[in-house]
C-alpha atoms as a PDB file:
ATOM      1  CA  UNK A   1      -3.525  28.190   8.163  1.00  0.00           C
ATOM      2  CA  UNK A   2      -4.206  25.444   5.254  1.00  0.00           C
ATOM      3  CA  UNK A   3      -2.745  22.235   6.374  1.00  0.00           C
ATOM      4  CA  UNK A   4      -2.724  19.370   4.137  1.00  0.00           C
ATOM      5  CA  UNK A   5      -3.256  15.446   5.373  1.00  0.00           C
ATOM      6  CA  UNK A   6      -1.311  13.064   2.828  1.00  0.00           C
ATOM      7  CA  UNK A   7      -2.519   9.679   3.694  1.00  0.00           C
ATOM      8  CA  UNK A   8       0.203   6.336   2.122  1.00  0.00           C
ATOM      9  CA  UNK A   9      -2.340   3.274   1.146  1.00  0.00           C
ATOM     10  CA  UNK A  10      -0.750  -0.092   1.512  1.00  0.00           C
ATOM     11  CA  UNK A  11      -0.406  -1.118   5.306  1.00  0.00           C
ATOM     12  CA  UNK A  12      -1.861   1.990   6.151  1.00  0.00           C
ATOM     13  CA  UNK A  13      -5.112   2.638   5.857  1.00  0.00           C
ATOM     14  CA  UNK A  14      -5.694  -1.100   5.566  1.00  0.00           C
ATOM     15  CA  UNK A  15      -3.492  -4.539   6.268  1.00  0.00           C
ATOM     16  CA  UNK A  16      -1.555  -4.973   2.921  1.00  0.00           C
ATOM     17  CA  UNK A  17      -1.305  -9.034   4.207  1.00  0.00           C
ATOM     18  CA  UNK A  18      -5.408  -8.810   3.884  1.00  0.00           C
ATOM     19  CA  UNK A  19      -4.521  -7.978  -0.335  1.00  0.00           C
ATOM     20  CA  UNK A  20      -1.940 -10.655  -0.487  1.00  0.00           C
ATOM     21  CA  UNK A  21      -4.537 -13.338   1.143  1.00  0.00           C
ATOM     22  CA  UNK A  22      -7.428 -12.250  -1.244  1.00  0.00           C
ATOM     23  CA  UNK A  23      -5.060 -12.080  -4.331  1.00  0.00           C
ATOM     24  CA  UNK A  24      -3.661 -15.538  -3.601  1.00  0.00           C
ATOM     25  CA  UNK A  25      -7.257 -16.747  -3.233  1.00  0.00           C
ATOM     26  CA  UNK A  26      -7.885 -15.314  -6.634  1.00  0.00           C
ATOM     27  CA  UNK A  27      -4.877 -16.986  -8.297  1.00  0.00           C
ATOM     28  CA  UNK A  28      -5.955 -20.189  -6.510  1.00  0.00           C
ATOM     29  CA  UNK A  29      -9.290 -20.422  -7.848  1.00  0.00           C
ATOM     30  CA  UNK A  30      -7.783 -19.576 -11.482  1.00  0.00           C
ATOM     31  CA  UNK A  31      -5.130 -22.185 -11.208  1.00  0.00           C
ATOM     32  CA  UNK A  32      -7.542 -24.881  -9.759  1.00  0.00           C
ATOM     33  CA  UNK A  33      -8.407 -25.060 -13.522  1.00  0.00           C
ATOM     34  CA  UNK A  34      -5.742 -27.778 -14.036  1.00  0.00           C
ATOM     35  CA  UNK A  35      -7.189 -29.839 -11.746  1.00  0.00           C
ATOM     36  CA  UNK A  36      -5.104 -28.876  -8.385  1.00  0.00           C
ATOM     37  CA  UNK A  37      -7.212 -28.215  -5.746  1.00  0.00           C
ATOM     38  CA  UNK A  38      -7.432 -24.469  -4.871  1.00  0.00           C
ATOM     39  CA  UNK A  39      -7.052 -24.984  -1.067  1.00  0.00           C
ATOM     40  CA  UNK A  40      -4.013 -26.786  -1.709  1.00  0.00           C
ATOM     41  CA  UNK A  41      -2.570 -24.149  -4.218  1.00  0.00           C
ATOM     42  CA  UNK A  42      -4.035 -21.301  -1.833  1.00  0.00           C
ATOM     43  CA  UNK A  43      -1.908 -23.128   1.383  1.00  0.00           C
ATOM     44  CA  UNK A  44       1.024 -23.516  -0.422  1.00  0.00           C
ATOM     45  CA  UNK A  45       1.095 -19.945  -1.698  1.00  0.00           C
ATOM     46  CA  UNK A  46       0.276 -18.653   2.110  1.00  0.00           C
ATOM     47  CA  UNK A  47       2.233 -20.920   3.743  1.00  0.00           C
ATOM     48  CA  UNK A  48       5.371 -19.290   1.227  1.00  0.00           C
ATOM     49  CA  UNK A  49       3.862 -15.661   2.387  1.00  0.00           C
ATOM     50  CA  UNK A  50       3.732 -16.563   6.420  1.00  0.00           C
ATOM     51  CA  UNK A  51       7.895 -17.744   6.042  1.00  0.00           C
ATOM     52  CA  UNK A  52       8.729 -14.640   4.557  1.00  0.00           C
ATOM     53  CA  UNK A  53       8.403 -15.574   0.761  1.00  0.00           C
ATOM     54  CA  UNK A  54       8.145 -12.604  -1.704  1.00  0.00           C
ATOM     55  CA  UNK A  55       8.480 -11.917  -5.316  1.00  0.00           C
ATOM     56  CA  UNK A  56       8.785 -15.300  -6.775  1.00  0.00           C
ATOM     57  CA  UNK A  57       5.472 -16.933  -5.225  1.00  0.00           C
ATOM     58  CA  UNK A  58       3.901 -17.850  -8.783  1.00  0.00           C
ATOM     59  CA  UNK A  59       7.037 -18.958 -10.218  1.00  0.00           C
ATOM     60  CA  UNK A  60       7.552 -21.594  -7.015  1.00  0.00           C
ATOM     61  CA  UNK A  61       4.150 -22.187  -7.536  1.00  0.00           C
ATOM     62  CA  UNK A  62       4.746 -23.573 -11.019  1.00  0.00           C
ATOM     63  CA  UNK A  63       7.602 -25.229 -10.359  1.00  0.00           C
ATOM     64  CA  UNK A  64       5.344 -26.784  -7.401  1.00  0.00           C
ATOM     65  CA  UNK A  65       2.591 -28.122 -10.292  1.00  0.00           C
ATOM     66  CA  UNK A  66       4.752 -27.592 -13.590  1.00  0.00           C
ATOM     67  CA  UNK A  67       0.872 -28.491 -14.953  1.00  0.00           C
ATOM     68  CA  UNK A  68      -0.260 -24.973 -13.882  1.00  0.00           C
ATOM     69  CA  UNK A  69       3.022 -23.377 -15.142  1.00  0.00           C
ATOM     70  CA  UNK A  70       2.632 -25.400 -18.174  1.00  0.00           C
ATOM     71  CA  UNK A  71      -1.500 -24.738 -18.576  1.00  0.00           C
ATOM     72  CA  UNK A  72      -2.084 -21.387 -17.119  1.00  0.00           C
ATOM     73  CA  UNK A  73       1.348 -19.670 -16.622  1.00  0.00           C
ATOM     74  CA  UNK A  74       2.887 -17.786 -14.278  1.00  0.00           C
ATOM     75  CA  UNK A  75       2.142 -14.193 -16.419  1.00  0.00           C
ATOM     76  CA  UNK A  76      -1.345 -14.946 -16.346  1.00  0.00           C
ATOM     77  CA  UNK A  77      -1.603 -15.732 -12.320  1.00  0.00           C
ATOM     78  CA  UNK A  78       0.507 -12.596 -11.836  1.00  0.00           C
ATOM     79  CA  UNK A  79      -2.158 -10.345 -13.877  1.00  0.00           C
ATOM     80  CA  UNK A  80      -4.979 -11.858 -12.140  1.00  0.00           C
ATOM     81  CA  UNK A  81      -3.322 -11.088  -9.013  1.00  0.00           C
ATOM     82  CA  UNK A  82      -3.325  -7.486  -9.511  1.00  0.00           C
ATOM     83  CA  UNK A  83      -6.206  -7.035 -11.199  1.00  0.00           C
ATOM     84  CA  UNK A  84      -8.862  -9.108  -8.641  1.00  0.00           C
ATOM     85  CA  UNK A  85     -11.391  -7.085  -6.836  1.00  0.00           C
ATOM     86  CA  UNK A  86      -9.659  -7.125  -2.982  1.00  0.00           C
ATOM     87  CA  UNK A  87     -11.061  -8.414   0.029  1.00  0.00           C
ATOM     88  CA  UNK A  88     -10.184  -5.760   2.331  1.00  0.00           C
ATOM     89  CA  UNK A  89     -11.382  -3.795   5.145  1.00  0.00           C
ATOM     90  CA  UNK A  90      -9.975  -0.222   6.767  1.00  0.00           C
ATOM     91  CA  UNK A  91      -7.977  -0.763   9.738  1.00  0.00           C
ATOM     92  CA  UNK A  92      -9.719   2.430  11.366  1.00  0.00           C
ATOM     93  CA  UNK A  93     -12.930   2.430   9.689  1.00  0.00           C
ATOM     94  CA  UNK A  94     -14.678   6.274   9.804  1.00  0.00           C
ATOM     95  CA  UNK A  95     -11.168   7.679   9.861  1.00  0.00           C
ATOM     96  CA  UNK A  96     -11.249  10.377   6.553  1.00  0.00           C
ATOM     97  CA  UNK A  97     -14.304  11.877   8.089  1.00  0.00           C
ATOM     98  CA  UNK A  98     -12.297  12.423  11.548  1.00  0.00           C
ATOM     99  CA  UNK A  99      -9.829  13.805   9.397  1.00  0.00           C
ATOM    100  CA  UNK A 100     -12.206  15.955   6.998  1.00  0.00           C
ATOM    101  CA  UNK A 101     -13.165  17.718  10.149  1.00  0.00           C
ATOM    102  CA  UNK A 102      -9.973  18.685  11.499  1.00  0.00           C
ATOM    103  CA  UNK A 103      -7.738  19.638   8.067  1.00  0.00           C
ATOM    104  CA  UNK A 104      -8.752  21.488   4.921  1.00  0.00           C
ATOM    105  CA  UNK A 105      -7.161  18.934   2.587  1.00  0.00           C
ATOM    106  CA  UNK A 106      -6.646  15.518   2.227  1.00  0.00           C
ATOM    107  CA  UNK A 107      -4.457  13.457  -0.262  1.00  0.00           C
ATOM    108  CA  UNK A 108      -3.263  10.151  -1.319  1.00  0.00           C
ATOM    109  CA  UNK A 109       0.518   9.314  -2.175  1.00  0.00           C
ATOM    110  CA  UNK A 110       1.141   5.524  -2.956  1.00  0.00           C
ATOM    111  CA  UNK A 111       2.926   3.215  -5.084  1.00  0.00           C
ATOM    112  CA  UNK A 112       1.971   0.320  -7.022  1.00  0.00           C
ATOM    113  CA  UNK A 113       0.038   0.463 -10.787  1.00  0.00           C
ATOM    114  CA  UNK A 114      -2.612   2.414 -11.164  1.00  0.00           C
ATOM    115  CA  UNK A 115      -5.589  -0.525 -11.494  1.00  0.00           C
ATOM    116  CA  UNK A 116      -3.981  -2.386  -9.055  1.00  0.00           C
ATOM    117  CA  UNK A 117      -4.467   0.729  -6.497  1.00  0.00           C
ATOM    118  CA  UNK A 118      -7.715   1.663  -7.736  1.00  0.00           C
ATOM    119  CA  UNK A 119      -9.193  -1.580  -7.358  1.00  0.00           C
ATOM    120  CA  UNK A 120      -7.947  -1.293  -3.636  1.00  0.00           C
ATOM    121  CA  UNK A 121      -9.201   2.347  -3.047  1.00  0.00           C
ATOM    122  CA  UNK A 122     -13.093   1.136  -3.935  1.00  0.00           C
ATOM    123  CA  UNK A 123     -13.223  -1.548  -2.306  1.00  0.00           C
ATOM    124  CA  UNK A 124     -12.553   0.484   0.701  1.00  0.00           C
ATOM    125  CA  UNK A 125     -15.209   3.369  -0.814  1.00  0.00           C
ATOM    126  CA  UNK A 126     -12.095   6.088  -0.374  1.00  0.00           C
ATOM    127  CA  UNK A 127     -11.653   6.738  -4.216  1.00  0.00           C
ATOM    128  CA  UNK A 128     -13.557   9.579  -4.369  1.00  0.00           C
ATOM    129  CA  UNK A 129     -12.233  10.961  -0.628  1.00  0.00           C
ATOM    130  CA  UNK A 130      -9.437  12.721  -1.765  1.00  0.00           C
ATOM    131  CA  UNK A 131      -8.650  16.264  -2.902  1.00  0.00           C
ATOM    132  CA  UNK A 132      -5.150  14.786  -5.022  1.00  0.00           C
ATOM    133  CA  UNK A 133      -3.982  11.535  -5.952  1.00  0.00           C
ATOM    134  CA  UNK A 134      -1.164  10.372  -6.656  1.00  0.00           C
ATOM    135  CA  UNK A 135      -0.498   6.737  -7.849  1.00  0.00           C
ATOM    136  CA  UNK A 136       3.478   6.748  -8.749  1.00  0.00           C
ATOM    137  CA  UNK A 137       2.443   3.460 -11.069  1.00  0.00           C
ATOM    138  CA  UNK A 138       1.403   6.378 -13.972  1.00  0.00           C
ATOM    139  CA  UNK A 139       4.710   7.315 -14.058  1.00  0.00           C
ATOM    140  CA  UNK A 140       6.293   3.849 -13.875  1.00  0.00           C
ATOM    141  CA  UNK A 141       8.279   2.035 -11.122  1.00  0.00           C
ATOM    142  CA  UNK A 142      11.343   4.143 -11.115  1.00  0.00           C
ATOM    143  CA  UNK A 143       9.390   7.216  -9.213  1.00  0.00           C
ATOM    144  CA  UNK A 144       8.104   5.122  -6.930  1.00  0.00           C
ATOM    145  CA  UNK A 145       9.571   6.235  -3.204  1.00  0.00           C
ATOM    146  CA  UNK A 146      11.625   7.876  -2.288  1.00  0.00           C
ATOM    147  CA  UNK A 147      11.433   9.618  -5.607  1.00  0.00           C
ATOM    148  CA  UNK A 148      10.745  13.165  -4.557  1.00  0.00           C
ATOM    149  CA  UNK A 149       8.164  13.120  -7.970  1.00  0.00           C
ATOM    150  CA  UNK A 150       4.490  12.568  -6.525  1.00  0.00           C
ATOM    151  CA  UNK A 151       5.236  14.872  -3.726  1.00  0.00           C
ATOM    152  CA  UNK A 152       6.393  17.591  -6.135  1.00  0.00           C
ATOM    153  CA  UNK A 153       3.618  17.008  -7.458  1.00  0.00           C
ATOM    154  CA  UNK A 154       0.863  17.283  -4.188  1.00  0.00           C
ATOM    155  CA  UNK A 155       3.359  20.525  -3.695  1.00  0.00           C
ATOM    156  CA  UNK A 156       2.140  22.081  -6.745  1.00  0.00           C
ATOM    157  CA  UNK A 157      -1.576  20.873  -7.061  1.00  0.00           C
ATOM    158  CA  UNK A 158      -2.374  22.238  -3.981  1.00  0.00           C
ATOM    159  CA  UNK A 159      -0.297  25.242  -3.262  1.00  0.00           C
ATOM    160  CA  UNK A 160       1.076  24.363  -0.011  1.00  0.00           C
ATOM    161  CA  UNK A 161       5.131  22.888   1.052  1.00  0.00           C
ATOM    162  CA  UNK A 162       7.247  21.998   3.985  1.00  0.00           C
ATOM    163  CA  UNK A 163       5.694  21.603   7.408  1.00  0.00           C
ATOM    164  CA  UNK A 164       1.910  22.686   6.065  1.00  0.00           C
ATOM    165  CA  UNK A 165       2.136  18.813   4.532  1.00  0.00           C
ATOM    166  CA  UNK A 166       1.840  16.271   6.772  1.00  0.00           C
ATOM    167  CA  UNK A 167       2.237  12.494   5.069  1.00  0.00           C
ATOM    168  CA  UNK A 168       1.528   9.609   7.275  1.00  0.00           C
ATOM    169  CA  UNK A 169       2.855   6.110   5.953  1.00  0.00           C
ATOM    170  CA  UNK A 170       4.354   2.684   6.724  1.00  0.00           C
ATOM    171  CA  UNK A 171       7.379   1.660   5.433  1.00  0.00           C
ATOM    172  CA  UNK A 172      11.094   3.515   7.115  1.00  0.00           C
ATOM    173  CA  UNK A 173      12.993   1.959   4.137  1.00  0.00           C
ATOM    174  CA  UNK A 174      11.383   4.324   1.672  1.00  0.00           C
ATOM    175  CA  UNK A 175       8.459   6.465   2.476  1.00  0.00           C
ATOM    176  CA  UNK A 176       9.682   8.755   4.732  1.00  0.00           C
ATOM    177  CA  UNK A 177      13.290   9.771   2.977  1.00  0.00           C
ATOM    178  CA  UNK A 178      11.428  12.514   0.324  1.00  0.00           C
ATOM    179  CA  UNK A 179       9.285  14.271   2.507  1.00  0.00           C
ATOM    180  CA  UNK A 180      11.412  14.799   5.255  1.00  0.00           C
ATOM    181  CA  UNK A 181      14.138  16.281   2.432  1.00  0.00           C
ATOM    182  CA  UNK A 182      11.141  18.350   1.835  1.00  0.00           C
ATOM    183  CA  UNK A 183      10.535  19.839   4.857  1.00  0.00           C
ATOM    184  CA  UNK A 184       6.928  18.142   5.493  1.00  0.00           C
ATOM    185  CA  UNK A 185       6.048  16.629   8.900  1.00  0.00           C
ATOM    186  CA  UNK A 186       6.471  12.818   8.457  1.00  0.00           C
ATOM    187  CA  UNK A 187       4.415  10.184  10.699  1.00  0.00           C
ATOM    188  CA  UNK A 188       5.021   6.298  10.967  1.00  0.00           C
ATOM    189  CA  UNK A 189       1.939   4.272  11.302  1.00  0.00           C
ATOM    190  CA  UNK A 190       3.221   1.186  13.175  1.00  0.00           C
ATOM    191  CA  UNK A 191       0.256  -1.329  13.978  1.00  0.00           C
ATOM    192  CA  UNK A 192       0.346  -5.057  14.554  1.00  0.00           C
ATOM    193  CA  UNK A 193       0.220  -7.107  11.550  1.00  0.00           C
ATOM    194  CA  UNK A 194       2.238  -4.913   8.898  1.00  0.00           C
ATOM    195  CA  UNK A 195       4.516  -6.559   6.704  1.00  0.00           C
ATOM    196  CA  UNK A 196       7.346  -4.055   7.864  1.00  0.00           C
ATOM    197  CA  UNK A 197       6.075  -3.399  11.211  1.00  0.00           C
ATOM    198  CA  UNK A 198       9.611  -4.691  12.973  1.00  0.00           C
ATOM    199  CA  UNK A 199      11.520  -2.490  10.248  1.00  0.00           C
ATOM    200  CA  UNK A 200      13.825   0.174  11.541  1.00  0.00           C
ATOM    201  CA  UNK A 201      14.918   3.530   9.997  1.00  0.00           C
ATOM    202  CA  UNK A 202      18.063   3.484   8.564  1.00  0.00           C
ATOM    203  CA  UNK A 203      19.580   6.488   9.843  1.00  0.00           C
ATOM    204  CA  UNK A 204      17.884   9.603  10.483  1.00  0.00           C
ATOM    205  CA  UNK A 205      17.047  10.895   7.036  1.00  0.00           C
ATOM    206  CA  UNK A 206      14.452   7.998   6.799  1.00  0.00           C
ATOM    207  CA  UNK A 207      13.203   8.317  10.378  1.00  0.00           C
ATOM    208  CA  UNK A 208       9.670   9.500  10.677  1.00  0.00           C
ATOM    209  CA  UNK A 209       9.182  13.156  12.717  1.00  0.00           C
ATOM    210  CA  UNK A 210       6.351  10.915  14.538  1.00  0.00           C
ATOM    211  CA  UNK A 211       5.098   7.569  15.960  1.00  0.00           C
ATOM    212  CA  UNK A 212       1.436   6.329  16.348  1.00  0.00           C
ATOM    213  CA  UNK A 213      -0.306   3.296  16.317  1.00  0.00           C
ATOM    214  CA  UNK A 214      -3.627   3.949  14.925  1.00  0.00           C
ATOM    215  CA  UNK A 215      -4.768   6.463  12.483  1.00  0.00           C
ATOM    216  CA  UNK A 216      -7.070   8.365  15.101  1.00  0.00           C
ATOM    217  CA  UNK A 217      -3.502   9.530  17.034  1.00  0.00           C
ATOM    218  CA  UNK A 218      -2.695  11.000  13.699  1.00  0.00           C
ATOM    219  CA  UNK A 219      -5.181  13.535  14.361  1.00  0.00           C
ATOM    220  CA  UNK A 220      -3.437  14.770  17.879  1.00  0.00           C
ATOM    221  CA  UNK A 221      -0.572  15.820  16.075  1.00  0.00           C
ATOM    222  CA  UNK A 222      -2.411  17.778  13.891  1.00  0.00           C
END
């Protein structure tokens, strides 16, 4: 029987806090421009990150050194945030192949816009590795999870539904409410590090079917 492998991207197959620390060194650099120095701009930033900071980092940033508000702007630090080529690394390098060897298909379901993602998927060499890919960015930020849109839409590129679909993610607060509605198998990557790796479930419609903590226990279940 077909079976297909739905892999999530952010804090899954890599550590999403390994994008945040490259993108702040990338805003750093362009803000050091004004004459701040980019260590002290990348700290601050970090330091905001590490006490649980999120959203508003450039806009703290500028009120920080209005001079980088003021010369650079906070649009501008937030585009080259997205768009700067990631320093990142897989979390469990080698693992499509394991997976390409056990199940027929294997797919990509994540949120976030579409360059943003892409730039992420080559610098880990996975964006030609899957057989359908869906970035919920194309669509804009209200299908993001747990919009039942992107997998409607593995569903129907690839023929298959309910338990043949197996998607493996991070995040209880969102990623695992549409697929379990759907009938799929649902499996919770929990591994030190993740930005919700302490997050509970809440309530039993966003509860993953499964539990692992690496990628390579993934492939048991199958």
């Amino acid at each position: 029987m077909t079976r297909g492998l739905i892999l999530d991207l952010d804090d899954t197959l890599y550590l999403e806090r390994d994008f945040v620390r490259s993108g702040f060194l990338a805003v750093a650099e362009e803000a050091s421009t004004t004459g701040v120095d980019a260590s002290e701009i990348f700290e601050f930033l970090w330091a905001g990150f590490i006490q649980g900071g999120r959203g508003d980092a450039f806009d703290r940033l500028a009120v920080r050194w209005p001079e980088i508000g003021q010369r650079v702007g906070v649009a501008s630090l937030v585009r080259t945030y997205r768009v700067h080529q990631p320093l990142i690394e897989m979390s469990d390098p080698g693992f499509p192949q394991m997976a390409r060897d056990h199940i027929a298909v294997l797919g990509l379901i994540t949120d976030g816009t579409v360059s943003t993602q892409m730039n992420k998927l080559r610098a880990l060499g996975l964006e030609n590795t899957f057989d359908v890919r869906v970035i919920t960015g194309a669509w804009g930020p209200g299908f993001y999870k747990p919009n039942h849109r992107a997998f409607e839409s593995v569903e129907s590129s690839l023929g298959l539904a309910g338990p043949r679909l197996i998607y493996v993610a991070d995040n209880p607060a969102k990623d695992f409410v549409a697929p379990n509605e759907r009938g799929w198998e649902s499996v919770r990557i929990r591994r030190q590090g993740q930005l919700h790796e302490n997050a509970e479930p809440d309530g039993s419609h966003a509860a993953p079917r499964h539990e692992v903590r690496s990628l390579s226990e993934v492939l048991e279940i199958l």
